[in-house]
N, C-alpha and C. Protein backbone atom coordinates (compact mmCIF):
# COMPACT_ATOMS: atom_id res chain seq x y z
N UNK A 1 -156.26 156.99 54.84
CA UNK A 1 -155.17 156.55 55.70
C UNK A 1 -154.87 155.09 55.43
N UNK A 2 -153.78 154.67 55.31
CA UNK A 2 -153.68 153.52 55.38
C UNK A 2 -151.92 153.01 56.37
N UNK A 3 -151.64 151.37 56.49
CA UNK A 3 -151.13 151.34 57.34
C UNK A 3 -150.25 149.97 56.91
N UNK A 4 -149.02 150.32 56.90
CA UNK A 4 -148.31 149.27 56.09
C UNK A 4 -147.16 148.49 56.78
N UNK A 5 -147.61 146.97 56.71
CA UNK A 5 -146.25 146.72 57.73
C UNK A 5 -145.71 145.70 56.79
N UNK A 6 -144.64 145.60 56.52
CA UNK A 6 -143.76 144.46 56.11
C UNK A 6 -143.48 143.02 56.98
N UNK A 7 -143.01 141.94 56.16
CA UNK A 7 -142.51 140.90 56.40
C UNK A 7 -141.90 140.31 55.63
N UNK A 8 -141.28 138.68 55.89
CA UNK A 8 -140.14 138.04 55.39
C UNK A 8 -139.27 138.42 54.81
N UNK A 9 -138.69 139.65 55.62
CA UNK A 9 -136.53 139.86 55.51
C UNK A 9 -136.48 138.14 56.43
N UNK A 10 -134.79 138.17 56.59
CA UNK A 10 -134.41 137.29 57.27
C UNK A 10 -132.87 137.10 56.47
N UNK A 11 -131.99 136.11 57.00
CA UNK A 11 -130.88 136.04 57.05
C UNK A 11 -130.99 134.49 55.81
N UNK A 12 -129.94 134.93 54.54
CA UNK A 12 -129.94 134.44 53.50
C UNK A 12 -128.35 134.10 53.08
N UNK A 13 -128.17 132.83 52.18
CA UNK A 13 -126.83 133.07 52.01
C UNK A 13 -126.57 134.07 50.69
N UNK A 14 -125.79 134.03 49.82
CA UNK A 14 -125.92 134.70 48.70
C UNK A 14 -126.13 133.34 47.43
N UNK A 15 -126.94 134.13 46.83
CA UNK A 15 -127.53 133.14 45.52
C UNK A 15 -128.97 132.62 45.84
N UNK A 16 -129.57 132.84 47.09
CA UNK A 16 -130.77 132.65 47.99
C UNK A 16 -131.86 133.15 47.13
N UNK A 17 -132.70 133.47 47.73
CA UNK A 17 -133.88 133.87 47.60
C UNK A 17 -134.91 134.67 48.41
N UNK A 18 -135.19 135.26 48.62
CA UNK A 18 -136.19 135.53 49.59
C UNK A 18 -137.59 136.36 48.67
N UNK A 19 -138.73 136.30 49.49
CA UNK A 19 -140.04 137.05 48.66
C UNK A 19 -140.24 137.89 50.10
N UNK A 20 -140.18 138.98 50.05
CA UNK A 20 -140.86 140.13 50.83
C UNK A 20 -142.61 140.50 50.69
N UNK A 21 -143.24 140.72 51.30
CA UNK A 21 -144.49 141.27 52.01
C UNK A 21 -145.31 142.41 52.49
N UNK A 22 -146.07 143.04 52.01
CA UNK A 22 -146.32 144.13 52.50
C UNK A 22 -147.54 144.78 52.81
N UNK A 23 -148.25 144.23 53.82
CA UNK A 23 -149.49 144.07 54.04
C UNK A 23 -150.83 145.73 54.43
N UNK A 24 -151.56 146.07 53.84
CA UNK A 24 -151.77 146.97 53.55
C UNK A 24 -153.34 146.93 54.45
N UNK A 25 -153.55 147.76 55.34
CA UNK A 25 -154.94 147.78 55.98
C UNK A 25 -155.49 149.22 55.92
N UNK A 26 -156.96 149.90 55.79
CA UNK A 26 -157.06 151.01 55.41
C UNK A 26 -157.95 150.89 54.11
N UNK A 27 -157.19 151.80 53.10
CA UNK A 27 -158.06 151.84 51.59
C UNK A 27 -157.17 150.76 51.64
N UNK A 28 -157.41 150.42 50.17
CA UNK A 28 -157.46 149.51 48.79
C UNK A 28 -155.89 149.55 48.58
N UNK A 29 -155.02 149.02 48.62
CA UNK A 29 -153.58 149.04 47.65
C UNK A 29 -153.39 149.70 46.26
N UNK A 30 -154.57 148.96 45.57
CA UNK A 30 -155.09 149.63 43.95
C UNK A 30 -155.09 150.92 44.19
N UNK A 31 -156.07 151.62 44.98
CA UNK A 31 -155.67 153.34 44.99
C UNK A 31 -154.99 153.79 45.17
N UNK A 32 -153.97 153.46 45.21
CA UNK A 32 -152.14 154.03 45.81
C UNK A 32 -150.82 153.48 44.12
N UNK A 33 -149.65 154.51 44.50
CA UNK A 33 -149.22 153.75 43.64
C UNK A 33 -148.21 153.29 44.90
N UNK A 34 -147.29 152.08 44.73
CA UNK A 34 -146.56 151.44 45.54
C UNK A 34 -145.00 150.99 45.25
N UNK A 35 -144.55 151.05 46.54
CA UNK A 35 -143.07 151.16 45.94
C UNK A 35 -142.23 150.59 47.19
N UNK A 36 -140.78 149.58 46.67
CA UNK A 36 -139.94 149.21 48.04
C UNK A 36 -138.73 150.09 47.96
N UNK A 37 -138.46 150.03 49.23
CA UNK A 37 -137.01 151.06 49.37
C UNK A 37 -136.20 150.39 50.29
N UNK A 38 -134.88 150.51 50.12
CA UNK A 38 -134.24 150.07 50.87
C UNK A 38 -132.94 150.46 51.51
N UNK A 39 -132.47 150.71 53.19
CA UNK A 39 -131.62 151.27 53.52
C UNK A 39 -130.77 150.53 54.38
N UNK A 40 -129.38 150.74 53.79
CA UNK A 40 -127.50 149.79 54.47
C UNK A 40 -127.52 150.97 55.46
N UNK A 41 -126.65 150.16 56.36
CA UNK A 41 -126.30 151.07 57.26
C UNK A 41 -124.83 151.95 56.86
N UNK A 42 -125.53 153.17 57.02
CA UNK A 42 -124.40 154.61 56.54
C UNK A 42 -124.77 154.85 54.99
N UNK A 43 -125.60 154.54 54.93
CA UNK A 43 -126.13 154.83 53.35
C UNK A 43 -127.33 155.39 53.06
N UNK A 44 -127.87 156.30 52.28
CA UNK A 44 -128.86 157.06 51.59
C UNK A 44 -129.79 155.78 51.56
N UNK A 45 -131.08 156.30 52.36
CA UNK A 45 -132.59 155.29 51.40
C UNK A 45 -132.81 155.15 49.86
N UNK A 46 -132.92 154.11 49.35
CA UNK A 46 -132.69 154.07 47.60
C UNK A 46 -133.82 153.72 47.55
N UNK A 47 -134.36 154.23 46.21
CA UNK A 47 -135.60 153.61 45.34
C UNK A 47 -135.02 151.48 44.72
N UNK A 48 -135.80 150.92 44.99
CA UNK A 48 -135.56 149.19 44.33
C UNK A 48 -137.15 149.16 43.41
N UNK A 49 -138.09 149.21 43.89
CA UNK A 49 -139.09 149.05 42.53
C UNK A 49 -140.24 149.60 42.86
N UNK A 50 -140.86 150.14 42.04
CA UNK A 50 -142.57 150.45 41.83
C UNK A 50 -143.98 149.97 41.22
N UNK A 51 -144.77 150.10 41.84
CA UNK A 51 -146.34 149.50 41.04
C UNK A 51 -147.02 150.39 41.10
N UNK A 52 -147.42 150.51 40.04
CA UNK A 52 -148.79 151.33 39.65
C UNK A 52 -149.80 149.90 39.26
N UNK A 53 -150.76 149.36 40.18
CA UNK A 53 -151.72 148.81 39.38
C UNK A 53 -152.52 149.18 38.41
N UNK A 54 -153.16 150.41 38.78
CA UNK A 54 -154.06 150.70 37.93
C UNK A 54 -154.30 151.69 36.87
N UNK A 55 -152.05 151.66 36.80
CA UNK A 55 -151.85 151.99 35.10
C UNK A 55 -151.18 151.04 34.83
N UNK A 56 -150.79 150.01 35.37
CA UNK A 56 -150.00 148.79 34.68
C UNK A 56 -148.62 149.20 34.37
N UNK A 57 -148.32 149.93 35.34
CA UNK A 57 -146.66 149.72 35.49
C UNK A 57 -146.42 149.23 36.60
N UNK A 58 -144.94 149.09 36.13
CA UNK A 58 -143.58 148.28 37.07
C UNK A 58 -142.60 148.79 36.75
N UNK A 59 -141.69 149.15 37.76
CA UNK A 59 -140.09 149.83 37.73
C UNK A 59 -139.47 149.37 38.86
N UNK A 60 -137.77 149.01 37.88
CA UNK A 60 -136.67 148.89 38.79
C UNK A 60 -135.78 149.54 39.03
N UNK A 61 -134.92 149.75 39.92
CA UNK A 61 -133.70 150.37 40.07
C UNK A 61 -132.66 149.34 39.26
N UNK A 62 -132.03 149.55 38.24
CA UNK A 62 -130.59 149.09 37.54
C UNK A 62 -130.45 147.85 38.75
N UNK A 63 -130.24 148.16 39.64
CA UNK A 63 -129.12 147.30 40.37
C UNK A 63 -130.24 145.96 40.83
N UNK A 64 -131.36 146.02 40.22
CA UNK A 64 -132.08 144.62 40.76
C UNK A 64 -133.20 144.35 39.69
N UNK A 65 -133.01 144.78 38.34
CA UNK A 65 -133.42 144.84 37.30
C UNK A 65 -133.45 143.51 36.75
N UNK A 66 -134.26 142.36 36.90
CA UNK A 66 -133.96 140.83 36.29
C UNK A 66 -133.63 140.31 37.09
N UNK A 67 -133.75 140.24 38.99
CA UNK A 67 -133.29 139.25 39.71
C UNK A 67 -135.20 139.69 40.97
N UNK A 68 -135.37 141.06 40.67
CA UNK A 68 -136.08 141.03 41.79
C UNK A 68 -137.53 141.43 41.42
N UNK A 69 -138.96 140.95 41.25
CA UNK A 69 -140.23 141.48 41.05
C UNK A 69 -141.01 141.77 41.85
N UNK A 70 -142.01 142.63 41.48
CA UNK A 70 -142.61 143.19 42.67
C UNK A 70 -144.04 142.87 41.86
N UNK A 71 -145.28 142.22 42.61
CA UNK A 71 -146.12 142.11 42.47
C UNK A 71 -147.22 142.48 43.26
N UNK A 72 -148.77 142.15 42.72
CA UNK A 72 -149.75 142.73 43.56
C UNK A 72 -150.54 141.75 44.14
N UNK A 73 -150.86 141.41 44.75
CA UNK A 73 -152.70 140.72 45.07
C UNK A 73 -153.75 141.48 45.89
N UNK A 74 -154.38 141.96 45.28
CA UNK A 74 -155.74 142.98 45.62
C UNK A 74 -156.34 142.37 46.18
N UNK A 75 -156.71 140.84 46.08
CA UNK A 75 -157.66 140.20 47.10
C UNK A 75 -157.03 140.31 49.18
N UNK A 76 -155.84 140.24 48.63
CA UNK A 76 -155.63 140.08 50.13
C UNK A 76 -154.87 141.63 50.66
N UNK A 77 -154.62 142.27 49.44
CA UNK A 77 -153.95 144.16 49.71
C UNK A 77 -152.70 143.80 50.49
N UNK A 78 -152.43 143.10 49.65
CA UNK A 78 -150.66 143.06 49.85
C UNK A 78 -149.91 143.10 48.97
N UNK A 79 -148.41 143.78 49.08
CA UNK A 79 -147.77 143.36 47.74
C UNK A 79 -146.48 142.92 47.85
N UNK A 80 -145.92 142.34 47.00
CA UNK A 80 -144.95 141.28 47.46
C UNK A 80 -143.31 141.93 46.55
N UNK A 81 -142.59 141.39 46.80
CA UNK A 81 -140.98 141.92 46.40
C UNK A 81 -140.19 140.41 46.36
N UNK A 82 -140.64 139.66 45.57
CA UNK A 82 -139.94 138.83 45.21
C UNK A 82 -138.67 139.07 44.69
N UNK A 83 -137.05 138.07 45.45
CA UNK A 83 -135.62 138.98 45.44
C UNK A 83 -134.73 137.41 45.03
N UNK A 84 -134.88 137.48 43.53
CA UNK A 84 -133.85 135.94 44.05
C UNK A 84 -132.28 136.52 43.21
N UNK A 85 -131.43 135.81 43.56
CA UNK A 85 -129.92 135.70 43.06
C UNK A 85 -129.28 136.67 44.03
N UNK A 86 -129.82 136.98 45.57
CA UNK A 86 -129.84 137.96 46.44
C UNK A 86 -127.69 137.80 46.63
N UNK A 87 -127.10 138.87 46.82
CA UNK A 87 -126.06 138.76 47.32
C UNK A 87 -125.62 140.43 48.03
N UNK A 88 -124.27 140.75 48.80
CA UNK A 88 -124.67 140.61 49.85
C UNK A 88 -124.33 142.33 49.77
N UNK A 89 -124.32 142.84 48.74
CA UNK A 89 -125.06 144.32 48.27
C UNK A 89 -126.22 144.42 48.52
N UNK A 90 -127.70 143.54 48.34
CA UNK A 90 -128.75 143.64 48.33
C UNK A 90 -129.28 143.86 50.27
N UNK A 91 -127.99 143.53 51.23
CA UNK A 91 -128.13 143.74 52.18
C UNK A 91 -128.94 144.54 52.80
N UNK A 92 -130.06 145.13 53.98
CA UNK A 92 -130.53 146.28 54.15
C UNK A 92 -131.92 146.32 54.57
N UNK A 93 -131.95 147.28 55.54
CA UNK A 93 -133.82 147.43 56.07
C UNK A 93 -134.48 147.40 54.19
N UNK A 94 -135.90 147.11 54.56
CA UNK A 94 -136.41 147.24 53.25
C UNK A 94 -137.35 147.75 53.76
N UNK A 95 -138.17 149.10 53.02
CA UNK A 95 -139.56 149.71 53.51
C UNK A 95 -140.50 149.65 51.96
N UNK A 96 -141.38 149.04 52.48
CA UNK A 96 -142.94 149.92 51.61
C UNK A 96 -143.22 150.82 51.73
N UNK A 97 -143.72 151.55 50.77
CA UNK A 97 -144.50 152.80 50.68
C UNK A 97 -145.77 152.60 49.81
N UNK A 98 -146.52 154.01 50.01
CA UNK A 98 -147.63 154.27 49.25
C UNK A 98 -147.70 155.51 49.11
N UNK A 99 -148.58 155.79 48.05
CA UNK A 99 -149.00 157.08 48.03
C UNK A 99 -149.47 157.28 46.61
N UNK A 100 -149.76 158.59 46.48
CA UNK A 100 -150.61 159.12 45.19
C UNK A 100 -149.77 158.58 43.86
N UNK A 101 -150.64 158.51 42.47
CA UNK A 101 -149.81 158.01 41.81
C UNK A 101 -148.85 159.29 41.69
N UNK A 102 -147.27 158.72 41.19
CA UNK A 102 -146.49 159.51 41.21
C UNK A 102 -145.33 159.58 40.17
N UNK A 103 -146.21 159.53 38.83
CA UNK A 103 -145.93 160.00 37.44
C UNK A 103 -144.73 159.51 37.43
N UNK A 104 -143.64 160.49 36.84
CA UNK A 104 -142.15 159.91 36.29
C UNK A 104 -141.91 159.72 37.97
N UNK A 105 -141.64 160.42 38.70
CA UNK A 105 -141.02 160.57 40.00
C UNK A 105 -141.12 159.55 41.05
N UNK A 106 -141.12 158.12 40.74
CA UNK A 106 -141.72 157.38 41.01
C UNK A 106 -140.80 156.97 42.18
N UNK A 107 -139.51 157.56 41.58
CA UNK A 107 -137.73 156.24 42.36
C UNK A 107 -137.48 157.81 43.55
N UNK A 108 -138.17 159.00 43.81
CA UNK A 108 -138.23 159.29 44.92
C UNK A 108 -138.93 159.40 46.54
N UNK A 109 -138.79 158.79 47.58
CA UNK A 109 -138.94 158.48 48.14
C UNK A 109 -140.30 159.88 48.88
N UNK A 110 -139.64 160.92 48.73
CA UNK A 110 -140.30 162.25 49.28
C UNK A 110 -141.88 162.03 48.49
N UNK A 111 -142.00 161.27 47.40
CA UNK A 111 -143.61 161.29 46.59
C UNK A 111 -144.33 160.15 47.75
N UNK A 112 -143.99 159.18 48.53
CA UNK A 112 -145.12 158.38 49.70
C UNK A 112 -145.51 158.63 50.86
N UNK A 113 -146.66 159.02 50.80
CA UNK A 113 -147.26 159.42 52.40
C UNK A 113 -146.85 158.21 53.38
N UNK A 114 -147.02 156.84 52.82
CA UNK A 114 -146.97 156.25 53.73
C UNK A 114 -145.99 155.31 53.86
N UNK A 115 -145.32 154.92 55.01
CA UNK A 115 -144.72 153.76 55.27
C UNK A 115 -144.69 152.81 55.98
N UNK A 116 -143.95 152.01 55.73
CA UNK A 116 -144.28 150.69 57.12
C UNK A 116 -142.66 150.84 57.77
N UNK A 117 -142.70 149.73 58.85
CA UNK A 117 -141.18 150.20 60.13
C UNK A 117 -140.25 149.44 59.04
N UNK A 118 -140.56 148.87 58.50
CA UNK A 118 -138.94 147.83 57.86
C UNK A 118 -139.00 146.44 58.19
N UNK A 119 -138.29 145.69 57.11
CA UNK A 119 -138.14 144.53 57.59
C UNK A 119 -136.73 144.21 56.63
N UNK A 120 -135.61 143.09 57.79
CA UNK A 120 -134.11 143.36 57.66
C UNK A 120 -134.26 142.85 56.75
N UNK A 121 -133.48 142.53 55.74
CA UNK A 121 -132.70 141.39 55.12
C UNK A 121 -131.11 141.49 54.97
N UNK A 122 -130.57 140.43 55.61
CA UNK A 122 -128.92 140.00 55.69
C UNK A 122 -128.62 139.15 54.60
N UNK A 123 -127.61 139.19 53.50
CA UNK A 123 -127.03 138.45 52.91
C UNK A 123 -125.69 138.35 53.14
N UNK A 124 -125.19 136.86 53.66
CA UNK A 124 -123.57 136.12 54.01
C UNK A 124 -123.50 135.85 52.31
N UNK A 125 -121.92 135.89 52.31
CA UNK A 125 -121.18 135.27 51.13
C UNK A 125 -120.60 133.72 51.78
């Protein structure tokens, strides 16, 4: 079981920056593979990126491919979503997930047992 809550959305202009948070209590982060998602209002939950630590991948969705990284730190079992050149598409709850590793199928949402409630992020032009 594990138990995932997010932090630092918040209200940005566009061209900003923000680093997201995703604090993991329970097992290990490493035993999971991990992934952010993010949902506009009136819009489908989208896949934005994935980690596999402990096969050494990373995946983006096209649309944040070279502006946004997602990293790990195992010491503290959190993982982070660093988002810069943010504008105001990137708008939207953002959720963590976890779950088993999850081979090619990584950018669907139905492969994570687990999630955390969200945390906003607003981008003004």
């Amino acid at each position: 079981q594990v138990t995932l809550v997010e932090s630092g959305g918040g209200l940005v202009q566009a061209g900003d920056s923000l680093r997201l948070s995703c604090a993991a209590s329970g097992r290990p982060f490493s035993d999971y593979a991990v992934a952010w998602f993010r949902q506009a209002p009136g819009k489908e939950r989208e896949f934005v990126s994935h980690l596999s630590w402990s096969r050494g991948m990373t995946n983006y969705a096209g649309s944040v491919k070279g502006r946004f990284t997602i990293s790990e730190d195992n010491a503290k079992n959190t993982v982070y979503l660093q988002m810069n050149s943010l504008n105001p598409a990137d708008a939207a709850v953002y959720y963590c997930a976890a779950g088993p590793y999850t081979g090619s199928t990584y950018y669907r949402d139905d492969r994570y047992e687990y999630w955390g409630p969200g945390t906003q992020v607003t981008v003004y032009s």
